[in-house]
C-alpha atoms as a PDB file:
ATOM      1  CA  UNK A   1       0.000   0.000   0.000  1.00  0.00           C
ATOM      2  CA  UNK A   2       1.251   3.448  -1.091  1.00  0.00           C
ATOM      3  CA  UNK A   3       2.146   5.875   2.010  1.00  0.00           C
ATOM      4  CA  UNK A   4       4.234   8.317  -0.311  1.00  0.00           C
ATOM      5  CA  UNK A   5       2.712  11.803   0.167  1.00  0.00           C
ATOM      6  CA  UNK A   6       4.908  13.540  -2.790  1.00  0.00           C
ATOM      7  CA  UNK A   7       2.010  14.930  -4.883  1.00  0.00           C
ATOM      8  CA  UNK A   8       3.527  14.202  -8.265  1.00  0.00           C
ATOM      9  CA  UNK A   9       2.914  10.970  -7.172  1.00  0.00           C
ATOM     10  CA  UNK A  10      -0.135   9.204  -8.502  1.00  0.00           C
ATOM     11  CA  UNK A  11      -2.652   9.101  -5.400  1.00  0.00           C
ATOM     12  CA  UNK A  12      -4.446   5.840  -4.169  1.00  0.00           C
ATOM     13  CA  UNK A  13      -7.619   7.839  -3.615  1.00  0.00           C
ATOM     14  CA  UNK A  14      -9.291  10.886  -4.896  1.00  0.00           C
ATOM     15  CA  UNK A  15     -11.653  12.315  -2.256  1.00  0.00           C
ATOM     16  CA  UNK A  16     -14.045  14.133  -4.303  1.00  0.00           C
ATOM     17  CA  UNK A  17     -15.799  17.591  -2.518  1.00  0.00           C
ATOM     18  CA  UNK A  18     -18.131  19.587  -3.835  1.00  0.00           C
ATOM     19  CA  UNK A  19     -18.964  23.147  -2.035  1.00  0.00           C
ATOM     20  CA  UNK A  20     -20.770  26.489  -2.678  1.00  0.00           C
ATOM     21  CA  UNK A  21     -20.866  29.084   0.894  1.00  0.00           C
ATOM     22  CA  UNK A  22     -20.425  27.042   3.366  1.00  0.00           C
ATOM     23  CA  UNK A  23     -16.968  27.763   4.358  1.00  0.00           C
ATOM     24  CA  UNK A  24     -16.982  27.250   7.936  1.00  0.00           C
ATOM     25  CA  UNK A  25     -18.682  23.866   7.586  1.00  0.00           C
ATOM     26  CA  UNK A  26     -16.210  23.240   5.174  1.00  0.00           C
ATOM     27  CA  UNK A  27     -12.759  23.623   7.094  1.00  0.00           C
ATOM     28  CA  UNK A  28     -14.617  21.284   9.395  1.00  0.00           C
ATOM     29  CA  UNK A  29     -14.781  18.098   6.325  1.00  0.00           C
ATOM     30  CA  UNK A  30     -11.211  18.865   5.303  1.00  0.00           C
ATOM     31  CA  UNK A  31     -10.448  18.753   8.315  1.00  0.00           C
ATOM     32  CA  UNK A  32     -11.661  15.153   8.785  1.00  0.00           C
ATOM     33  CA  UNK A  33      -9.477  14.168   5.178  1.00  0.00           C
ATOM     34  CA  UNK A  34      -5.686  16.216   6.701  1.00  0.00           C
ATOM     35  CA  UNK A  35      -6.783  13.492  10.299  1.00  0.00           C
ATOM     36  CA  UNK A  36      -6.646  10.115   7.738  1.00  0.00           C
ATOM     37  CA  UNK A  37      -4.223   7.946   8.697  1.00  0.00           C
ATOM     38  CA  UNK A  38      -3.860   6.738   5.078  1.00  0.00           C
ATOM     39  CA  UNK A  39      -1.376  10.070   3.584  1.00  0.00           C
ATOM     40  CA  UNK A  40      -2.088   8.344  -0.619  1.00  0.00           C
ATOM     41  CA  UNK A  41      -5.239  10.714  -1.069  1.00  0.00           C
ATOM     42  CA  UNK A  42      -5.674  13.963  -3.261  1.00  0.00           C
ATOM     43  CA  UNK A  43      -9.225  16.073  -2.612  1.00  0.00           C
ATOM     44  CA  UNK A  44     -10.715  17.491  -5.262  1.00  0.00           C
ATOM     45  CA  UNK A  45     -12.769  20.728  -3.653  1.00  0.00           C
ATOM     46  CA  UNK A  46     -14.969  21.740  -6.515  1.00  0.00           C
ATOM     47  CA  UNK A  47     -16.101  25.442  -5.654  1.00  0.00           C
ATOM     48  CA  UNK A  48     -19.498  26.333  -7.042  1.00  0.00           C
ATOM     49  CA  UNK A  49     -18.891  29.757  -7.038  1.00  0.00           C
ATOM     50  CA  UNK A  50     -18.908  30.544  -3.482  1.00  0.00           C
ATOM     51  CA  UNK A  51     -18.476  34.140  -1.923  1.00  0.00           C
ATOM     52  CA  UNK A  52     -18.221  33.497   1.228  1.00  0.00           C
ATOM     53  CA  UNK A  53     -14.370  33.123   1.805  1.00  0.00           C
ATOM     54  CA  UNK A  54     -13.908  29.563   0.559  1.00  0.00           C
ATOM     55  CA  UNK A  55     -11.857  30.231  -2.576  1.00  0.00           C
ATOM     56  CA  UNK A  56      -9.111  32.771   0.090  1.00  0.00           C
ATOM     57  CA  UNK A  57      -9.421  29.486   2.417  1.00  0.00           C
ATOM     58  CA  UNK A  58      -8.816  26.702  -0.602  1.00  0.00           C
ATOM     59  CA  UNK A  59      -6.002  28.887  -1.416  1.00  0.00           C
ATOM     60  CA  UNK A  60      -4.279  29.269   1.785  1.00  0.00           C
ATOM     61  CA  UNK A  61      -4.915  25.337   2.457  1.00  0.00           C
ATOM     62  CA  UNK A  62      -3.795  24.346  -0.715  1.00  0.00           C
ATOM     63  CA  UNK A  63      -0.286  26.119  -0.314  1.00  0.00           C
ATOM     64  CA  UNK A  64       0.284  24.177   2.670  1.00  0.00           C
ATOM     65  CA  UNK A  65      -1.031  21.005   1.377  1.00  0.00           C
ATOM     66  CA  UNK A  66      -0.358  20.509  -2.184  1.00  0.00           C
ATOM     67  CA  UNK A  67      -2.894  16.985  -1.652  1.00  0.00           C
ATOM     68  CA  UNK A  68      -5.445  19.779  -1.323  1.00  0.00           C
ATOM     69  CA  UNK A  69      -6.798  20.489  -5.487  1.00  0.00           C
ATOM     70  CA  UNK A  70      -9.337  23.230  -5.540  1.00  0.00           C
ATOM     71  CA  UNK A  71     -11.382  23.733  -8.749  1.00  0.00           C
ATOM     72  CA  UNK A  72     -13.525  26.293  -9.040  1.00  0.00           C
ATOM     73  CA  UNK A  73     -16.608  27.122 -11.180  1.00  0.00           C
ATOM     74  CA  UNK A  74     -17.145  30.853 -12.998  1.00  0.00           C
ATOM     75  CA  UNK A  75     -20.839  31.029 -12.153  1.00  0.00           C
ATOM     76  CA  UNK A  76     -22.860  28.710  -9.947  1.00  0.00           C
ATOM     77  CA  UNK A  77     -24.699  25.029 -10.979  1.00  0.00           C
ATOM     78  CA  UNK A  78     -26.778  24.446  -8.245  1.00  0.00           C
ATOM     79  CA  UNK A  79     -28.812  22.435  -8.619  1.00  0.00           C
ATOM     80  CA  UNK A  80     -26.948  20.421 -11.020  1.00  0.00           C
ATOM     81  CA  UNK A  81     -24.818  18.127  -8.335  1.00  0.00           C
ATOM     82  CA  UNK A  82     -24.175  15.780 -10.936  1.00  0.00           C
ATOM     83  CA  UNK A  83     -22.418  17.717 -13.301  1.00  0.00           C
ATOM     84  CA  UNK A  84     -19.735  19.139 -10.210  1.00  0.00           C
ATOM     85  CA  UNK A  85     -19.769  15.225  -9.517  1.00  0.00           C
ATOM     86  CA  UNK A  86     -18.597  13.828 -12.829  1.00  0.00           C
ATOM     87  CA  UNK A  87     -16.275  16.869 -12.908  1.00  0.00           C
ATOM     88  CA  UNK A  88     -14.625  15.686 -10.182  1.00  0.00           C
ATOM     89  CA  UNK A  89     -14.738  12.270 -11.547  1.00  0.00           C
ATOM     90  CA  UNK A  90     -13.394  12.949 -14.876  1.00  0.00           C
ATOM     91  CA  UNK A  91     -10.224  14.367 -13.493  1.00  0.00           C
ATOM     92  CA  UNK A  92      -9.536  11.911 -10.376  1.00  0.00           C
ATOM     93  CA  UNK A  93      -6.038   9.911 -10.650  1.00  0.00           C
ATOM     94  CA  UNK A  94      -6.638   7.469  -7.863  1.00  0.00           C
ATOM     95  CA  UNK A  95      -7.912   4.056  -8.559  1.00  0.00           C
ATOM     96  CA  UNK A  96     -10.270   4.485  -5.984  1.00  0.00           C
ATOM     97  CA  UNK A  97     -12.818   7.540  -5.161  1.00  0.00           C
ATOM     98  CA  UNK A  98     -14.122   8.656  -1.784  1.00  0.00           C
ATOM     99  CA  UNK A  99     -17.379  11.191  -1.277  1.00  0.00           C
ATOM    100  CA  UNK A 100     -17.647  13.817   0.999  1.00  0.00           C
ATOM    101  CA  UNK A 101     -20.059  16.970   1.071  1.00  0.00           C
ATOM    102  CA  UNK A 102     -19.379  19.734   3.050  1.00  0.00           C
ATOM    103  CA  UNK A 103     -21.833  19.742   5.789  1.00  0.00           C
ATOM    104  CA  UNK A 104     -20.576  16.470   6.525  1.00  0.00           C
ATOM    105  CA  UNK A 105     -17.387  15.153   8.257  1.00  0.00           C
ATOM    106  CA  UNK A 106     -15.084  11.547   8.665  1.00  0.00           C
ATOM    107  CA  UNK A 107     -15.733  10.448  12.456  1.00  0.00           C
ATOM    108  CA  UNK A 108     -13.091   7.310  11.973  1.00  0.00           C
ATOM    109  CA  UNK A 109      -9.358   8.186  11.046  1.00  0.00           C
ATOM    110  CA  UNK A 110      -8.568   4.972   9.408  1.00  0.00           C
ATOM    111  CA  UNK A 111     -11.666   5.461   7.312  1.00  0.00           C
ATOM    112  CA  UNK A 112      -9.594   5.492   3.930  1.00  0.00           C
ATOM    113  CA  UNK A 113      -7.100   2.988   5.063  1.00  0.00           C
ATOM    114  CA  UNK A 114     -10.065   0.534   6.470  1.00  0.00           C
ATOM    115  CA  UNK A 115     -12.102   0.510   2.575  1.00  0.00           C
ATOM    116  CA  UNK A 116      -8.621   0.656   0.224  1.00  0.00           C
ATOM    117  CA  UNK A 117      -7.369  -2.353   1.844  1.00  0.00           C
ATOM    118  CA  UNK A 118     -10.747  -3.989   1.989  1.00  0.00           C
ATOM    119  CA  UNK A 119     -10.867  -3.414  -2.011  1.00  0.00           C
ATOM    120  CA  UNK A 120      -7.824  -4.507  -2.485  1.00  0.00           C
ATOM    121  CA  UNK A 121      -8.409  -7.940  -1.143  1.00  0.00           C
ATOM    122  CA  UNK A 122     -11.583  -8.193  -3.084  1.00  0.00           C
ATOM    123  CA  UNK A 123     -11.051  -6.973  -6.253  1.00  0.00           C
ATOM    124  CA  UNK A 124     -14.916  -8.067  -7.371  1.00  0.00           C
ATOM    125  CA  UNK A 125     -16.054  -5.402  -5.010  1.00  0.00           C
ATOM    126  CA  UNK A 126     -17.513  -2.630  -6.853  1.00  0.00           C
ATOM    127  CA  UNK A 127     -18.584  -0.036  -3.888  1.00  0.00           C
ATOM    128  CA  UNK A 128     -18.306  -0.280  -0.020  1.00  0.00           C
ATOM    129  CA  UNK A 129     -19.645   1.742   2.533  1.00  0.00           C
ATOM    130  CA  UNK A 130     -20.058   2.414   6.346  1.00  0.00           C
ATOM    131  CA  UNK A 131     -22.290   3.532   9.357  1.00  0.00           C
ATOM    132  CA  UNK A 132     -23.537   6.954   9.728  1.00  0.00           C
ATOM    133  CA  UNK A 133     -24.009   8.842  12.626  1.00  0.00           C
ATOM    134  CA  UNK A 134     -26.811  12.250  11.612  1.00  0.00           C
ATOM    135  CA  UNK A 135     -26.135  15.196  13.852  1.00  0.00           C
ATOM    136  CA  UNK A 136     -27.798  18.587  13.715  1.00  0.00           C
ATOM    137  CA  UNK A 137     -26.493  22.159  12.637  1.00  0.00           C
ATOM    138  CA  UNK A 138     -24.860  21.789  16.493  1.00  0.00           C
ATOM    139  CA  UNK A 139     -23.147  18.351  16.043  1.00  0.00           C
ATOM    140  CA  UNK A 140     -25.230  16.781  18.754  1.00  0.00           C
ATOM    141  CA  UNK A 141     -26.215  13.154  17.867  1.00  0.00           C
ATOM    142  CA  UNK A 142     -29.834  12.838  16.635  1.00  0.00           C
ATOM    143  CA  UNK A 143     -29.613   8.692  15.791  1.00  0.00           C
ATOM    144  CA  UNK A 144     -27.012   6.773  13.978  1.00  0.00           C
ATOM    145  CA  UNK A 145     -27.838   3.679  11.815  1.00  0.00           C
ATOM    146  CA  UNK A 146     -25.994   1.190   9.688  1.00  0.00           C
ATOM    147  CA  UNK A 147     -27.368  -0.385   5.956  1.00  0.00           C
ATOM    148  CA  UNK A 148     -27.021  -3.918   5.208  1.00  0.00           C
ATOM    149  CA  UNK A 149     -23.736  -5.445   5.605  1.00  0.00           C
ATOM    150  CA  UNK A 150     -23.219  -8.369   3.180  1.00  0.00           C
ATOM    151  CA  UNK A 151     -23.505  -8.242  -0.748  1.00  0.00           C
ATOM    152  CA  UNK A 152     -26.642 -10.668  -0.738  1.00  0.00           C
ATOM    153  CA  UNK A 153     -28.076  -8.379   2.152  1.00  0.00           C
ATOM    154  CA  UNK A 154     -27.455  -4.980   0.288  1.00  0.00           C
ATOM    155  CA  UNK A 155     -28.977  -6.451  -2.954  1.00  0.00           C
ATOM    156  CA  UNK A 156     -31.792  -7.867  -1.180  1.00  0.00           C
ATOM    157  CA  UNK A 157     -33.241  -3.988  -0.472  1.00  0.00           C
ATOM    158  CA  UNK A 158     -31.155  -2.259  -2.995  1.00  0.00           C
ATOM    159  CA  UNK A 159     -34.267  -1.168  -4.696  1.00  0.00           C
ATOM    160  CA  UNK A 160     -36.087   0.231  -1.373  1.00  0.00           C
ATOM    161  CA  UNK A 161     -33.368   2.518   0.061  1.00  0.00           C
ATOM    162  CA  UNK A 162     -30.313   3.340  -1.016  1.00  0.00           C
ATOM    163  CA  UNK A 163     -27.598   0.890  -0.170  1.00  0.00           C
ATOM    164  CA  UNK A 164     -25.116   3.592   0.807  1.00  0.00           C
ATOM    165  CA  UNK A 165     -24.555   6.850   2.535  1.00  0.00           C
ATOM    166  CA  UNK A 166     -22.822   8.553   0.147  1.00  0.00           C
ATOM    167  CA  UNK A 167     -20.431  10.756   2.332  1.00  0.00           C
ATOM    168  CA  UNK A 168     -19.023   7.407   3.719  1.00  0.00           C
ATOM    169  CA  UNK A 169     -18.374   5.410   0.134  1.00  0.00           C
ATOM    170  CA  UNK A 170     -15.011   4.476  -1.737  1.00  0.00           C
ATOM    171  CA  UNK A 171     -15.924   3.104  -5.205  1.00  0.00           C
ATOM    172  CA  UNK A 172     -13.739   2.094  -8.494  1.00  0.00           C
ATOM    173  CA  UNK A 173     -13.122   4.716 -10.442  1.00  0.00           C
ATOM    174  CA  UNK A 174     -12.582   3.158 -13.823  1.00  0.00           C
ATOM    175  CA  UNK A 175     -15.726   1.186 -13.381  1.00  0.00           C
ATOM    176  CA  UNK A 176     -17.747   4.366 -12.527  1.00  0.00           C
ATOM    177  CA  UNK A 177     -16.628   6.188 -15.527  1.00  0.00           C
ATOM    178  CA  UNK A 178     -17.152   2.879 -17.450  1.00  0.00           C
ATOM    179  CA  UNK A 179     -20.873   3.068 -16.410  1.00  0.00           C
ATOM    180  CA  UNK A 180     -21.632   6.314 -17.653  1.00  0.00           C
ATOM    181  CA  UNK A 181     -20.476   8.151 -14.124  1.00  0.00           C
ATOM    182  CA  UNK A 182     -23.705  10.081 -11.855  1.00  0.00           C
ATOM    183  CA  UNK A 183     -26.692  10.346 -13.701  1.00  0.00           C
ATOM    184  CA  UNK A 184     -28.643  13.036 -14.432  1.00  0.00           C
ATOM    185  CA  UNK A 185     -30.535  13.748 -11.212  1.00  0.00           C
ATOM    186  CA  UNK A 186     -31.547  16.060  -8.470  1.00  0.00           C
ATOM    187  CA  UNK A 187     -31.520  13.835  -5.372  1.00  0.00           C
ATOM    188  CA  UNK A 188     -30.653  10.168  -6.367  1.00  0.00           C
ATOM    189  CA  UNK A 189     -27.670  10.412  -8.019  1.00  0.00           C
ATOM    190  CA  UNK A 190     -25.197   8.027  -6.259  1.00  0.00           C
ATOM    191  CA  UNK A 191     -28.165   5.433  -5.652  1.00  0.00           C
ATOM    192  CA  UNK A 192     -28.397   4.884  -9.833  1.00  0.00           C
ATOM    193  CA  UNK A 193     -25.067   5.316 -10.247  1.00  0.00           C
ATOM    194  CA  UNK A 194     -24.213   2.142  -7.389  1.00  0.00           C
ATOM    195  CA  UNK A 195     -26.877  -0.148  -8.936  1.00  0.00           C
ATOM    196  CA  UNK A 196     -25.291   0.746 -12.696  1.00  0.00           C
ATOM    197  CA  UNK A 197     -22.548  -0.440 -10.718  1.00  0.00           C
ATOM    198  CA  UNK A 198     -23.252  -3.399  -8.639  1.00  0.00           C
ATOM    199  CA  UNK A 199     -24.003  -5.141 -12.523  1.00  0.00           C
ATOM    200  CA  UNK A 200     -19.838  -5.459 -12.670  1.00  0.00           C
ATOM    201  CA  UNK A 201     -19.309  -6.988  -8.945  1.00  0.00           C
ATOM    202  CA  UNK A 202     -20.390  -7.132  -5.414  1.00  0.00           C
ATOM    203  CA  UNK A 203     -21.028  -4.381  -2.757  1.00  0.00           C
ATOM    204  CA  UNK A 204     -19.986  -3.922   0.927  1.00  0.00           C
ATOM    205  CA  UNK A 205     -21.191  -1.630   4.265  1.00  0.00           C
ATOM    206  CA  UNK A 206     -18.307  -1.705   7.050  1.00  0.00           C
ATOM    207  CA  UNK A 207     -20.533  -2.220  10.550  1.00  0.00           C
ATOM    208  CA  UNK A 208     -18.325   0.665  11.408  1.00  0.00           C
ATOM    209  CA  UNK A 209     -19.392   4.372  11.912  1.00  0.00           C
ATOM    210  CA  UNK A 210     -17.555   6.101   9.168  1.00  0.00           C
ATOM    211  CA  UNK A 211     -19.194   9.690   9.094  1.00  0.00           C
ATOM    212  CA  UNK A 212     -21.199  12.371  11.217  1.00  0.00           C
ATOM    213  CA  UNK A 213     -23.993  13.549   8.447  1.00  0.00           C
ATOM    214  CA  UNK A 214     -25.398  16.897   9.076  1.00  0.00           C
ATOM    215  CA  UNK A 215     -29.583  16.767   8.857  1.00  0.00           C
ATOM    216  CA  UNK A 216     -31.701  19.991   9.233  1.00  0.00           C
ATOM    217  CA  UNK A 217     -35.014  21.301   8.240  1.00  0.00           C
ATOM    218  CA  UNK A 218     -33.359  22.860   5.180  1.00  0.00           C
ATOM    219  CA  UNK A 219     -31.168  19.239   3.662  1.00  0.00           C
ATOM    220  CA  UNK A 220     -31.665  19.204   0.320  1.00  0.00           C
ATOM    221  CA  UNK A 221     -33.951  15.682   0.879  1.00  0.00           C
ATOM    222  CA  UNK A 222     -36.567  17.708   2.604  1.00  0.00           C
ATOM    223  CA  UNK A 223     -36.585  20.628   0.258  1.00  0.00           C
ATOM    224  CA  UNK A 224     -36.709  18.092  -2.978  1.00  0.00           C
ATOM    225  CA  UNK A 225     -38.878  15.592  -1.124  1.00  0.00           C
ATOM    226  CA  UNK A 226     -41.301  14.859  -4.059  1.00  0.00           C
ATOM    227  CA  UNK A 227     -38.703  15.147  -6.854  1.00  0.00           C
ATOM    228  CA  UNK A 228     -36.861  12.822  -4.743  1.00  0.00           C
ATOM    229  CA  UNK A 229     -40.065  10.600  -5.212  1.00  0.00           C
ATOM    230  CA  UNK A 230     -39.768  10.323  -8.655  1.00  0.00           C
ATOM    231  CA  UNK A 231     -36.439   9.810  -9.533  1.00  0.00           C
ATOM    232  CA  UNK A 232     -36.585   6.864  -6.821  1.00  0.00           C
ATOM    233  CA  UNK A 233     -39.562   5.536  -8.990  1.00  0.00           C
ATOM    234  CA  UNK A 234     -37.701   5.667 -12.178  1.00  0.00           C
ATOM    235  CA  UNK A 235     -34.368   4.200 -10.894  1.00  0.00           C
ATOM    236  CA  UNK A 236     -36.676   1.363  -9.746  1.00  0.00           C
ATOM    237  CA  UNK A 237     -38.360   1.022 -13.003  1.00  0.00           C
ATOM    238  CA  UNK A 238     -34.801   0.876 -15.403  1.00  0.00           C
ATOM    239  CA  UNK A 239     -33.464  -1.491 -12.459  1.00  0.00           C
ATOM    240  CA  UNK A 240     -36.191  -3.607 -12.359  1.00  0.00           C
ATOM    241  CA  UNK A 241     -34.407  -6.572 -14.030  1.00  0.00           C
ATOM    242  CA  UNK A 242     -30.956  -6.213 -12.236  1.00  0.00           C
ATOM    243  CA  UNK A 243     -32.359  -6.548  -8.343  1.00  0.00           C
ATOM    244  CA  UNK A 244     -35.088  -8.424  -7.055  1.00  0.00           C
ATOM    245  CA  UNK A 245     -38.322  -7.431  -4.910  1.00  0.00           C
ATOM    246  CA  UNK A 246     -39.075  -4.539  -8.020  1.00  0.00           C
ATOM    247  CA  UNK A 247     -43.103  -4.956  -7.118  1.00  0.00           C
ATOM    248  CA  UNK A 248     -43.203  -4.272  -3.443  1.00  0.00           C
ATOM    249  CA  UNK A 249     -40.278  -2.119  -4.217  1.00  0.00           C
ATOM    250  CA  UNK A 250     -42.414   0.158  -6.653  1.00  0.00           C
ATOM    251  CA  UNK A 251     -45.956  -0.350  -4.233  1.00  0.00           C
ATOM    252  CA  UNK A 252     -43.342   1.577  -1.235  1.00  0.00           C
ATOM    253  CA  UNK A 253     -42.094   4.397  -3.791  1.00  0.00           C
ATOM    254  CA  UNK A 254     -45.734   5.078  -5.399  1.00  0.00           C
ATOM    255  CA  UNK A 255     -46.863   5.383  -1.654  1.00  0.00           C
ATOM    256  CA  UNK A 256     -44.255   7.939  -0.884  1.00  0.00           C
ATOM    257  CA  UNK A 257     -45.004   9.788  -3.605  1.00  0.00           C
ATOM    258  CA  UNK A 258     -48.417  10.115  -2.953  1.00  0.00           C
ATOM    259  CA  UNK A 259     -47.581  11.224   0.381  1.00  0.00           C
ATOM    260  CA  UNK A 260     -45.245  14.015  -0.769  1.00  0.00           C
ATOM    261  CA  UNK A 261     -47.575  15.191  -3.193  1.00  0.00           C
ATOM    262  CA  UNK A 262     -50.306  15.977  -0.184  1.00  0.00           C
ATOM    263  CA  UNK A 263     -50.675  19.077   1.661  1.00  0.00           C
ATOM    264  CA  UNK A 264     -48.252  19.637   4.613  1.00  0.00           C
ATOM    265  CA  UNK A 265     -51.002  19.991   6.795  1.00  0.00           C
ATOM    266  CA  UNK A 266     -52.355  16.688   5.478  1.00  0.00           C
ATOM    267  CA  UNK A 267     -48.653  15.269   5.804  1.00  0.00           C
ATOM    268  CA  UNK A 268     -48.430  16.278   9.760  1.00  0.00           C
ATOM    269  CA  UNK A 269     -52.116  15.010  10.179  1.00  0.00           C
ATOM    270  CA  UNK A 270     -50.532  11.847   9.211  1.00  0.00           C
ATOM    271  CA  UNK A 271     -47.343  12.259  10.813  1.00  0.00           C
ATOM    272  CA  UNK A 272     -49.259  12.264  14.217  1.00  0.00           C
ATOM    273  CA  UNK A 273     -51.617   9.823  13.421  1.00  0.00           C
ATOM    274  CA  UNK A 274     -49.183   7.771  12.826  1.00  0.00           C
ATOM    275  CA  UNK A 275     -47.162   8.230  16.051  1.00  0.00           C
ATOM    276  CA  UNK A 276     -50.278   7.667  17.895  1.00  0.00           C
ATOM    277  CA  UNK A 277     -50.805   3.869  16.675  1.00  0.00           C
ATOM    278  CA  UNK A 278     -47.259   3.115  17.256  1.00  0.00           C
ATOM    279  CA  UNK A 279     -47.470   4.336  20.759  1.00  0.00           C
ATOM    280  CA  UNK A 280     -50.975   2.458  21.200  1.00  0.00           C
ATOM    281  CA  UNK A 281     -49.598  -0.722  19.651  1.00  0.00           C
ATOM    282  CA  UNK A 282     -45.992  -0.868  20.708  1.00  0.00           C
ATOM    283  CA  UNK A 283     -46.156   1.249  23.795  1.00  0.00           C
ATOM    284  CA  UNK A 284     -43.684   4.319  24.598  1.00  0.00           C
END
């Protein structure tokens, strides 16, 4: 394994970042990449035209740390995530790539070192994951949760949630270009872009806690809720064939979709309604 940190060198890993004003959650993420045990890693911070400091701040780190690659964008993309992601994927030297978005942050210092070696010794492993513990816009610890472990496991709901939490994955990189990179979506882009990928090999979640994901009121899954919806019913629909389950898979999806498309006051009707029988039936 590579522990050279000369940056002409050819890095094992290209941690890919995207950004736009969020500067102080920002130094917080790279800070979590400069605390990796594993030194073989280059991050690519693409800058969606922030003006909020981050381009003085990329600058200043960069000098210091030539691992550190910023790339920054003339005039904002937002929404567009997948066109800052394939950026970043288009001009990543590793063999391996690692996601991270900027509200988010590594919790485990042998993160990168844990999921190159592990894809190493399985070279039939397409994408592997971790744990995630959600915080709020304090970092105090709202719940933490872990997706299936084993391939079989993984493939076995790969069509009702997404198998991975993308701030904690390392995938191939020649076999996510191969596949046609992130898709063309709002909200689901790394969930196509792993089952395009799980075709060529196997997939993997470490039981270990890997990141510390940032949810609030304003994450882009609440905001997008029923676009969400639909993309999740067409990545169902073109993966029908690939993953099993694609009926009750498509009967959960239509339901949330529904749902989304109801008033919010008919939403928290529900919501409480909800709560209500769980507490009648399961107690608490």
């Amino acid at each position: 394994m590579a522990t050279s940190t000369n940056p002409k060198e050819t890095p094992r890993v290209n941690v890919i970042l995207p950004t736009f004003n969020r500067a102080v959650l920002l130094r917080r993420a790279v800070d979590s990449v400069l605390a990796q045990l594993f030194p073989s890693w280059e991050l690519i911070v693409l800058d969606d035209a922030s003006t909020d400091g981050t381009r003085t701040y990329l600058d200043e780190l960069a000098k210091r740390d030539p691992r550190v690659r910023p790339v920054r964008h003339a005039k904002n993309y937002y929404p567009d995530i997948s066109r800052s992601l394939n950026e970043g994927l288009a001009i990543a030297r590793g063999q391996y790539v690692a996601r991270l978005d900027d509200d988010d942050y590594w919790c485990d210092g042998r993160k990168l070192e844990k999921q190159a070696a592990f894809l190493d010794a399985h070279p039939d492993c397409m994408v592997v994951g971790g744990g995630t513990i959600v915080i709020d816009e304090n970092d105090r610890e709202r719940f933490r949760y872990r997706k299936p472990e084993s391939d079989a496991a993984i493939r076995a709901r790969a069509l009702f949630a997404n198998p991975f939490t993308h701030s904690t994955v390392m995938f191939r990189r020649d076999v996510a270009r191969e596949v046609g990179g992130y898709g063309d979506f709002k909200n689901s882009e790394d969930w196509d872009l792993w089952l395009r990928m799980g075709v060529r090999g196997s997939f993997y979640n470490f039981p270990d806690y890997f990141v510390r994901y940032t949810m609030t009121d304003f994450n882009k899954t609440f905001l997008f809720k029923r676009t969400q919806s639909r993309e999740i019913l067409h990545i169902i629909a073109v993966h029908r064939r690939e993953y099993p389950h694609y009926f009750f898979a498509w009967i959960v999806a239509a339901a949330q979709y529904v749902y989304s498309c109801l008033p919010l006051g008919i939403q928290r009707l529900l919501q409480k309604t909800l709560s209500r029988l769980k507490r009648s039936l399961f107690g608490g």
